[in-house]
N, C-alpha and C. Protein backbone atom coordinates (compact mmCIF):
# COMPACT_ATOMS: atom_id res chain seq x y z
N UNK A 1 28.52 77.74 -89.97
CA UNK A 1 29.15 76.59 -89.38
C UNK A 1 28.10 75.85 -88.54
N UNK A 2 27.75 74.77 -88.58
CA UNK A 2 27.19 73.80 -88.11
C UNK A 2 28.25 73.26 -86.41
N UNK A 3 26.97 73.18 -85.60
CA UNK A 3 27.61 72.22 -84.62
C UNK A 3 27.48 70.71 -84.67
N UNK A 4 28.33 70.30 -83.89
CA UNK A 4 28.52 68.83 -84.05
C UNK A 4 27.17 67.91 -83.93
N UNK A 5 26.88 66.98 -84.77
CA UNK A 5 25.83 66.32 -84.74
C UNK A 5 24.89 67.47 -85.71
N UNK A 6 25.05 68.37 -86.39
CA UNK A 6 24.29 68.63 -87.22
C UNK A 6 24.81 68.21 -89.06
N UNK A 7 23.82 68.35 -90.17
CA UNK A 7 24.98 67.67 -91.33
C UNK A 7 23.13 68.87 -92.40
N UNK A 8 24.23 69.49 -93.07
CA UNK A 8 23.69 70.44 -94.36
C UNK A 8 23.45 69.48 -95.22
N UNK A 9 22.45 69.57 -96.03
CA UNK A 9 21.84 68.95 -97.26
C UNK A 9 22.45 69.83 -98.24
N UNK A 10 22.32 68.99 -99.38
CA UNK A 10 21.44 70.62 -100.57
C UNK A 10 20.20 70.74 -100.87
N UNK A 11 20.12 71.78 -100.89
CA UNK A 11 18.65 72.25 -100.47
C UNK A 11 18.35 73.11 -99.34
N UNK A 12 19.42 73.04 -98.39
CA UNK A 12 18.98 73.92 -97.13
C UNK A 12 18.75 72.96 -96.21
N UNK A 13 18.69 71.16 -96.60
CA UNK A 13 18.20 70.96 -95.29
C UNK A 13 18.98 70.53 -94.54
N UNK A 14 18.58 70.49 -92.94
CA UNK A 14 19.40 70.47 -91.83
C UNK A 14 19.30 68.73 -91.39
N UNK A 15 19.93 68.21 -91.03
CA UNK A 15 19.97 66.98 -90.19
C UNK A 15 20.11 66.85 -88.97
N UNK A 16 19.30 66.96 -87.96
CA UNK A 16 19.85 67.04 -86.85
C UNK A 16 20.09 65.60 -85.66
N UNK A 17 20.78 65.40 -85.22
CA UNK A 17 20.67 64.11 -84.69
C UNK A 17 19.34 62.97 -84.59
N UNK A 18 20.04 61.90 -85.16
CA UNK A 18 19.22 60.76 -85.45
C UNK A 18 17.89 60.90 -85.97
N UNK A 19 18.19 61.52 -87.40
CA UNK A 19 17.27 61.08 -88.40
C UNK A 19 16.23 62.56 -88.53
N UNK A 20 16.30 63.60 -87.55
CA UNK A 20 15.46 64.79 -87.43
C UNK A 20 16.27 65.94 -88.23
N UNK A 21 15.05 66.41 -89.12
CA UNK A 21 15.78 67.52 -90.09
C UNK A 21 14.96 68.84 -90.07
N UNK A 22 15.69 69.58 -90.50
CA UNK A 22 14.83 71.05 -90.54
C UNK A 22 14.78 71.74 -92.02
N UNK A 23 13.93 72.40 -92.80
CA UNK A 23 14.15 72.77 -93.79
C UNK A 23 14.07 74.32 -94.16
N UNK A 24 15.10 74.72 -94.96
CA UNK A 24 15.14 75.92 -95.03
C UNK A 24 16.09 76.29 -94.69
N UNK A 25 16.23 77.79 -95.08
CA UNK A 25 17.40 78.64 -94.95
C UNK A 25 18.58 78.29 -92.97
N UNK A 26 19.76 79.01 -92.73
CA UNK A 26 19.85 78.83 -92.08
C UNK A 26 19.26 79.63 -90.90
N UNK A 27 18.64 80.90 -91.05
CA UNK A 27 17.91 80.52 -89.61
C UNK A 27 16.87 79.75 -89.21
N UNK A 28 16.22 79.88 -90.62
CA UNK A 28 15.09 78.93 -90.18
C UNK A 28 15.33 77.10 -89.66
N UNK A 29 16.66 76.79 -90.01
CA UNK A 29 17.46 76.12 -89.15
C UNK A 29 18.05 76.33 -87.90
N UNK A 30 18.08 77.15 -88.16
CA UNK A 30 18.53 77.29 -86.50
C UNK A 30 17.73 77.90 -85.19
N UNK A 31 16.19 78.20 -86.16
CA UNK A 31 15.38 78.08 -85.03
C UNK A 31 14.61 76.92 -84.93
N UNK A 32 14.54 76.09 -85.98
CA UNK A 32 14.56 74.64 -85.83
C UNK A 32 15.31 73.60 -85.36
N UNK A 33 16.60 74.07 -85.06
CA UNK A 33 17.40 73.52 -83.69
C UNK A 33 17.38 73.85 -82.39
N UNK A 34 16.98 74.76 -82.44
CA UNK A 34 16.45 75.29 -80.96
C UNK A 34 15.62 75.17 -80.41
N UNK A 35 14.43 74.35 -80.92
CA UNK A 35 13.10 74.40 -80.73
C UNK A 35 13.42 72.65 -80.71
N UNK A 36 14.04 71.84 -81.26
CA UNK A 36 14.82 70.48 -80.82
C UNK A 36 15.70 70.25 -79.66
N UNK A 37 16.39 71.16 -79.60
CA UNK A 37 17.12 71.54 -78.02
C UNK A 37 16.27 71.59 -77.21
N UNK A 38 15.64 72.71 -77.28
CA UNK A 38 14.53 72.57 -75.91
C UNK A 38 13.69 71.74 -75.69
N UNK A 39 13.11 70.66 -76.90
CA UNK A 39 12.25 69.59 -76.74
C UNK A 39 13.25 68.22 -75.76
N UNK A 40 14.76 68.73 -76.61
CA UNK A 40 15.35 67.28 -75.89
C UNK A 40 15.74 67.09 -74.41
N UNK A 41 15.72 69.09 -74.16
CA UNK A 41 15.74 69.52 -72.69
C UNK A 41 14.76 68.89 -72.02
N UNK A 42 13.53 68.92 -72.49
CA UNK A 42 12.31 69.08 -71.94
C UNK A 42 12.13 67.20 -71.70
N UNK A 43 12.45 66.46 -72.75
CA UNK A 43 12.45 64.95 -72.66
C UNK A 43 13.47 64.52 -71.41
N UNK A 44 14.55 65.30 -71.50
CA UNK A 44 15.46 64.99 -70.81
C UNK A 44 15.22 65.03 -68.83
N UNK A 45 14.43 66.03 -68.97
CA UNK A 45 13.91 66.45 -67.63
C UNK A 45 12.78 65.51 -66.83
N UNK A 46 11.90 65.18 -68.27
CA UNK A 46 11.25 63.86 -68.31
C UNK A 46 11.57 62.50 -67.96
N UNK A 47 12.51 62.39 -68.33
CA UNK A 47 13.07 61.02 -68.30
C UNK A 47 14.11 60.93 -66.54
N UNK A 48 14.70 62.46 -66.36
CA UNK A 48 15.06 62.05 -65.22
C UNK A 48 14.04 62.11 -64.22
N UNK A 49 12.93 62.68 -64.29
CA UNK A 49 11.93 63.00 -63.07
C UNK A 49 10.95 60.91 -63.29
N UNK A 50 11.16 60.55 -64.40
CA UNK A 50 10.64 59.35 -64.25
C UNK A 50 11.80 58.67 -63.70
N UNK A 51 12.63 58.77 -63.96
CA UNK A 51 14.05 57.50 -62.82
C UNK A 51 13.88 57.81 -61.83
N UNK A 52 13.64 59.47 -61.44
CA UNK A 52 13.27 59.22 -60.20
C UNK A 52 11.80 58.34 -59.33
N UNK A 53 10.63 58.66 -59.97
CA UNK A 53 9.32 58.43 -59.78
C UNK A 53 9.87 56.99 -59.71
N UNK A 54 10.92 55.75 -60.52
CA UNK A 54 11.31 54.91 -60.37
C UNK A 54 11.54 54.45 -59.39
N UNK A 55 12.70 54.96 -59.31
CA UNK A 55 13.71 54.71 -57.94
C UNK A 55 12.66 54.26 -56.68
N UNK A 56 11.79 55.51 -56.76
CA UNK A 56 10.60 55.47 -55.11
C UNK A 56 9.92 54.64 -55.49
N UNK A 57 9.40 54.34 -56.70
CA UNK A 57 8.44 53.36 -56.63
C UNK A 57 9.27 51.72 -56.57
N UNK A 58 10.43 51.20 -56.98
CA UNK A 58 11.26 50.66 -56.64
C UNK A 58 11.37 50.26 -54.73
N UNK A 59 11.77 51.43 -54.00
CA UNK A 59 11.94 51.07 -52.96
C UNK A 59 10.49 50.77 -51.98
N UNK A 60 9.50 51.23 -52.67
CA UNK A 60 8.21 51.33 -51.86
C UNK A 60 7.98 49.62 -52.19
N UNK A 61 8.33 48.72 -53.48
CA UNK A 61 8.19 47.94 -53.58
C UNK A 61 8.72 46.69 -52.66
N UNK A 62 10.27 47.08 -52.39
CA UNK A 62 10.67 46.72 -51.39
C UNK A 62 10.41 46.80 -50.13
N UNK A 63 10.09 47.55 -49.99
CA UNK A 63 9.37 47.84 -48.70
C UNK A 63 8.48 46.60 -48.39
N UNK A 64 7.71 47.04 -49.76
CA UNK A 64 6.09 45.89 -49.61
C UNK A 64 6.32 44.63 -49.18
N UNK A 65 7.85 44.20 -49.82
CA UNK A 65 8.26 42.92 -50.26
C UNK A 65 8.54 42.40 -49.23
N UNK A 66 8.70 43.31 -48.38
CA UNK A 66 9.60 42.76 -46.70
C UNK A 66 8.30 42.84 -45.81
N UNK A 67 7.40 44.00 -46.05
CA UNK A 67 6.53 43.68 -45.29
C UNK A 67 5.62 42.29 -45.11
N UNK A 68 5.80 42.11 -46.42
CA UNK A 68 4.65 41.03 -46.63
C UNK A 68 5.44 39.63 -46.61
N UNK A 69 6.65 39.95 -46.30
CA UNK A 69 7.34 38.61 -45.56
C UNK A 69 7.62 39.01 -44.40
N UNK A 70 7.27 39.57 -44.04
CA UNK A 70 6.85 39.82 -42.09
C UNK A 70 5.10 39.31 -41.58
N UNK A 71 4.64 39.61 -42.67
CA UNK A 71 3.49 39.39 -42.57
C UNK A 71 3.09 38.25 -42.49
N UNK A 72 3.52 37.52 -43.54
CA UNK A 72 3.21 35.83 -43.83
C UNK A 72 5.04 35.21 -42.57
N UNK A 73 5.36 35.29 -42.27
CA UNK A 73 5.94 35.05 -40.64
C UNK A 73 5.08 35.03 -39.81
N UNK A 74 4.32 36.60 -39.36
CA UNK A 74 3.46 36.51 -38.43
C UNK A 74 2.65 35.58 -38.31
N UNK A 75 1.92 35.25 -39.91
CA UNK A 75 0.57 34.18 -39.66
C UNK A 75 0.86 32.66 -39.61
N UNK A 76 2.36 32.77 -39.81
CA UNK A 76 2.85 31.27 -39.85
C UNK A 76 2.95 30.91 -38.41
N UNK A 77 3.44 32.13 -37.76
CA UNK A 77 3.91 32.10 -35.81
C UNK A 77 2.15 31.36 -35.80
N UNK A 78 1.19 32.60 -36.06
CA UNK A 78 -0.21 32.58 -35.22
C UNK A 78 -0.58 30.94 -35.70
N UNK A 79 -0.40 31.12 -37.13
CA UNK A 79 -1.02 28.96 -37.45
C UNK A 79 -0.54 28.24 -36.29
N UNK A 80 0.72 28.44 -36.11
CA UNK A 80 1.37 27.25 -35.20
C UNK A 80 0.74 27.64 -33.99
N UNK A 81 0.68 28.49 -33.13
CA UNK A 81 0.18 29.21 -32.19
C UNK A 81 -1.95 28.27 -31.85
N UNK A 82 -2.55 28.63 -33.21
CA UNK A 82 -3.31 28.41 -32.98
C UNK A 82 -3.76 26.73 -32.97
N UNK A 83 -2.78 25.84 -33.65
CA UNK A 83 -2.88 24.70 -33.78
C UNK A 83 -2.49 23.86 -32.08
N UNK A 84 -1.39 24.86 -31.77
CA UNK A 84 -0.99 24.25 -30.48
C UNK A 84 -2.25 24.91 -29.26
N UNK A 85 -3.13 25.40 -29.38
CA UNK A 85 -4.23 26.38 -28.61
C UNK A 85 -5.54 24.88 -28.57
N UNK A 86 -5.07 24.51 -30.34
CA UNK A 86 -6.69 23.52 -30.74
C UNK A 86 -6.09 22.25 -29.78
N UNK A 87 -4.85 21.99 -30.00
CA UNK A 87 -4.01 20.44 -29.47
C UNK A 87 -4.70 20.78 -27.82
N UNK A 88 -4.46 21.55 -26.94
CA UNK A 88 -4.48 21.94 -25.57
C UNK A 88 -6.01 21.72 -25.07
N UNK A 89 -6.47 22.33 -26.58
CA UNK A 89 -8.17 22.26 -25.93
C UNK A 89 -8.76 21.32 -26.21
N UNK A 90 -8.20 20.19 -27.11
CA UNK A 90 -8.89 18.69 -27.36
C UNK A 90 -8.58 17.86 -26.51
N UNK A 91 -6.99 18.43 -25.66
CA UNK A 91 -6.52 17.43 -24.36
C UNK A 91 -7.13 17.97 -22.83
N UNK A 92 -8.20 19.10 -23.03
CA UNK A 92 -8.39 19.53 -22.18
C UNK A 92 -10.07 18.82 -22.19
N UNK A 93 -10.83 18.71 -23.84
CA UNK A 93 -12.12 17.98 -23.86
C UNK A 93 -11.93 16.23 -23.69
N UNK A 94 -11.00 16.49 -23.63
CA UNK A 94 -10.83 14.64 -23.64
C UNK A 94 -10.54 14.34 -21.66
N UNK A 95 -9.84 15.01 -21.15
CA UNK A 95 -9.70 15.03 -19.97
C UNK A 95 -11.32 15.27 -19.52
N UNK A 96 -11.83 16.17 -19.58
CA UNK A 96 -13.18 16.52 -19.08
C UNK A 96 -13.95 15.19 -19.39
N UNK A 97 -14.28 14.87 -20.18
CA UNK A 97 -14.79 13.64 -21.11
C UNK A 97 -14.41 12.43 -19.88
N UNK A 98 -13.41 12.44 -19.70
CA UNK A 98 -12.95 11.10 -19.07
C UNK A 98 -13.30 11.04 -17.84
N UNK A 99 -13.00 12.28 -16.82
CA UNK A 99 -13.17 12.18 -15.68
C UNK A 99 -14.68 12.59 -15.52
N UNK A 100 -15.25 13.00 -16.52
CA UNK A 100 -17.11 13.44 -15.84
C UNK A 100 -17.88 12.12 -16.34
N UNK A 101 -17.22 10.74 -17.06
CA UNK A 101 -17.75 9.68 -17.38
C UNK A 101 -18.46 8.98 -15.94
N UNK A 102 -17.96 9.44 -14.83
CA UNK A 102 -18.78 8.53 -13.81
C UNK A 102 -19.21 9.35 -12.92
N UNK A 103 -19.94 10.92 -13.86
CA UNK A 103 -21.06 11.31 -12.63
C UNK A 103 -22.12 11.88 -14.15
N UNK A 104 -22.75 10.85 -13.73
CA UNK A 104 -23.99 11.10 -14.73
C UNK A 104 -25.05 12.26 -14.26
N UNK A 105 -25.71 13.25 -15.38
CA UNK A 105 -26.24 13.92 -15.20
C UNK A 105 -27.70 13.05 -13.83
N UNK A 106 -28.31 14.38 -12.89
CA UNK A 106 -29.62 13.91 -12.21
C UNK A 106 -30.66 14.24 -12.80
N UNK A 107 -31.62 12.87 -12.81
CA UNK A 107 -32.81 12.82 -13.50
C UNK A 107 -32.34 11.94 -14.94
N UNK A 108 -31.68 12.72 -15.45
CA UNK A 108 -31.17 12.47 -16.82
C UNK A 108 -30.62 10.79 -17.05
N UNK A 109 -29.57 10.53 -15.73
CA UNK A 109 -28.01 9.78 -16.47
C UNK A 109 -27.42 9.93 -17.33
N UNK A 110 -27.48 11.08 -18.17
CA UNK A 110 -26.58 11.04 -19.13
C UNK A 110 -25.39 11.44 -18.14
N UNK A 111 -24.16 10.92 -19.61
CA UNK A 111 -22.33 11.24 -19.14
C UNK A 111 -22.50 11.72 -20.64
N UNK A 112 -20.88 12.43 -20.79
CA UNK A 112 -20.25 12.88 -21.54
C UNK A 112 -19.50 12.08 -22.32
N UNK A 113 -19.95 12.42 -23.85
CA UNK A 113 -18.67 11.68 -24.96
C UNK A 113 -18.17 13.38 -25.13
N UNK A 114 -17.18 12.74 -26.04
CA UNK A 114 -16.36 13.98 -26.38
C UNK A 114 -17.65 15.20 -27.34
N UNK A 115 -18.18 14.34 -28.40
CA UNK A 115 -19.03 15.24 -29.25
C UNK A 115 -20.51 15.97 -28.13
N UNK A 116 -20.60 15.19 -26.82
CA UNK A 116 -21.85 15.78 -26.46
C UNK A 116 -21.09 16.60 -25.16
N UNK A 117 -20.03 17.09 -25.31
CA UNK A 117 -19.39 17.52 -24.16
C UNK A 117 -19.68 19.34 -23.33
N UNK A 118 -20.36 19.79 -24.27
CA UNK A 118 -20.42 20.80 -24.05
C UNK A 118 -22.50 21.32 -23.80
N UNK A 119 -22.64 20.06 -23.99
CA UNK A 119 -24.37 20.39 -24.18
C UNK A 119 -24.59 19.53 -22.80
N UNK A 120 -23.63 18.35 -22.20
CA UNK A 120 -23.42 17.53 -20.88
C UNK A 120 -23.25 18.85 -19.78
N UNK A 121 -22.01 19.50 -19.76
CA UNK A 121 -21.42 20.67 -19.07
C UNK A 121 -22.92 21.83 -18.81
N UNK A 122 -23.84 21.99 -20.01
CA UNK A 122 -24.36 23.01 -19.50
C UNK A 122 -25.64 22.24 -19.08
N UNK A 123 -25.84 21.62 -19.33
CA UNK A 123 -26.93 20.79 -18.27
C UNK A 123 -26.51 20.56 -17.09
N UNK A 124 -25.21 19.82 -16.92
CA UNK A 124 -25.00 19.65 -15.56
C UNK A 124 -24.93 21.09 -14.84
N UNK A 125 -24.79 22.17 -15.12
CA UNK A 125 -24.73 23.49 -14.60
C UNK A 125 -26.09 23.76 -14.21
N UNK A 126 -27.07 23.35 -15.18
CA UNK A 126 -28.49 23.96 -15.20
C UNK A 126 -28.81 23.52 -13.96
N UNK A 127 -28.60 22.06 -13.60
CA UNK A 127 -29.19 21.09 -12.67
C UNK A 127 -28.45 21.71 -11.31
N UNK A 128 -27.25 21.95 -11.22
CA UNK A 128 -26.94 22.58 -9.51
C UNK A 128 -27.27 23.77 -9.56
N UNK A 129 -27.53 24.94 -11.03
CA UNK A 129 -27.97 26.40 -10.14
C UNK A 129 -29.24 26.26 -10.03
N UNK A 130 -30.01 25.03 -10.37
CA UNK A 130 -31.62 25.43 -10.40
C UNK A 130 -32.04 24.53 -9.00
N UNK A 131 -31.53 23.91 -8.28
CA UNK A 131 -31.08 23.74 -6.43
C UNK A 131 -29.85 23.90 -6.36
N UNK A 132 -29.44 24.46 -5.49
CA UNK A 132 -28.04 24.03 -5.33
C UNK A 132 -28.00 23.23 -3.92
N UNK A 133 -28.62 23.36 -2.92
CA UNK A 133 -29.03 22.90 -1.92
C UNK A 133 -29.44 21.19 -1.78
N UNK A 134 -30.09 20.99 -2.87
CA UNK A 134 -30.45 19.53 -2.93
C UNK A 134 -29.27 18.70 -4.00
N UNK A 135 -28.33 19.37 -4.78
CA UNK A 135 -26.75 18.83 -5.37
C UNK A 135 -25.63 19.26 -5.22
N UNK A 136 -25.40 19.27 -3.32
CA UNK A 136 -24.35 19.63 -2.34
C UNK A 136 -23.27 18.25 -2.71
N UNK A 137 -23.73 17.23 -3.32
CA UNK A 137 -22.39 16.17 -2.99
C UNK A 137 -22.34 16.57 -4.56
N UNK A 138 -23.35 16.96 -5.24
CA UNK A 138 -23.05 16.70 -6.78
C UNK A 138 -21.80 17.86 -7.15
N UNK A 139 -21.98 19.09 -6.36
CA UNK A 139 -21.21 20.09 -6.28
C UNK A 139 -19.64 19.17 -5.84
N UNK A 140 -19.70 19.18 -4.88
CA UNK A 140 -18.35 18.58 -3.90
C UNK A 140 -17.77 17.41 -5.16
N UNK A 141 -18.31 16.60 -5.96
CA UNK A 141 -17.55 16.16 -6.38
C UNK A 141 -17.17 16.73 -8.37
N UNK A 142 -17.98 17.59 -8.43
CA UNK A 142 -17.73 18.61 -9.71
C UNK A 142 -16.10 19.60 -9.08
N UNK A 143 -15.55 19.43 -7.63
CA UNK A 143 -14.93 20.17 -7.50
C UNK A 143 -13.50 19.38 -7.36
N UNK A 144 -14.09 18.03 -6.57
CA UNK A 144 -13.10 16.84 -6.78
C UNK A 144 -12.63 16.72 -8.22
N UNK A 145 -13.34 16.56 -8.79
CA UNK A 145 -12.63 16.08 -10.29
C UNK A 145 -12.11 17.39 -11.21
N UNK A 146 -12.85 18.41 -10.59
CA UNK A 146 -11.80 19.92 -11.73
C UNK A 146 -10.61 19.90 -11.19
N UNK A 147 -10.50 19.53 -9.51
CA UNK A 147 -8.63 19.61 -8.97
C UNK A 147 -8.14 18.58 -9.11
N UNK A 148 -8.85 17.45 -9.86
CA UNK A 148 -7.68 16.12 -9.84
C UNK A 148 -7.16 16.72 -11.60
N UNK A 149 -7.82 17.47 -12.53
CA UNK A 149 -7.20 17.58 -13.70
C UNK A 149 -6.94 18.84 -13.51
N UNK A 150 -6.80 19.85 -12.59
CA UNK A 150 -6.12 21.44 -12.67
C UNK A 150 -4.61 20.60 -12.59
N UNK A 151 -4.34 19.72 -11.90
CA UNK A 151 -2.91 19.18 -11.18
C UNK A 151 -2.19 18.77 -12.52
């Protein structure tokens, strides 16, 4: 007697589900079903240990998916962050710019445009630490004009 899903030829041969046959007597069928059993065991064990390997690799994806829309949030905060940092410090070179226009470097006369603003600043520095004694008003009013724009 055959179990279900098996189908006898003549000839001896066996059919065993979808299209797999065995040939020969019946044991040699029926250790050719057994040796199909345990392969389909063995696929079967396969196939669930990959749904699983799925599943995790699935959620790790998600994971990623959220991270990396946390991520691109963060750098969207920091863009804005850093754009409003650049806005502060061009209203802060333009202020400098404006109010150091009427104390021209000594020796020099140069003043400050916006593009020479930072090469103005360290000259004028050079010139009071290298006396400071002989650019006492130049000081006093480098201090006037940083508290009329701290305000």
């Amino acid at each position: 007697m055959l179990r279900r899903g098996f189908r006898r030829h003549s000839g001896g041969e066996v059919t065993i589900r979808k299209g797999l046959s065995c040939v020969g007597g019946s044991t040699a069928a029926h250790k050719c079903s057994l040796a199909r059993e345990a392969e389909l065991r063995r696929l079967r064990k396969m196939n669930t240990e990959f749904e699983e390997q799925n599943a995790i690799l699935q959620k790790h994806t998600e994971s990623m998916g959220c991270a990396k829309e946390r991520l691109q949030q963060e750098l969207a905060m920091e863009e804005r962050q850093t754009m409003a940092l650049q806005q502060q410090l061009q209203a802060v070179r333009q202020a400098l710019t404006a109010s150091f226009a009427s104390l021209p470097i000594p020796g020099t006369g140069e003043t400050p445009t916006l593009g020479t603003l930072d090469f103005y600043m360290a000259k004028l520095h050079s010139a009071i630490e290298s006396n400071p004694a002989q650019h006492e008003r130049l000081v006093v009013r480098v201090k006037e004009i940083l508290s009329r724009i701290a305000r």
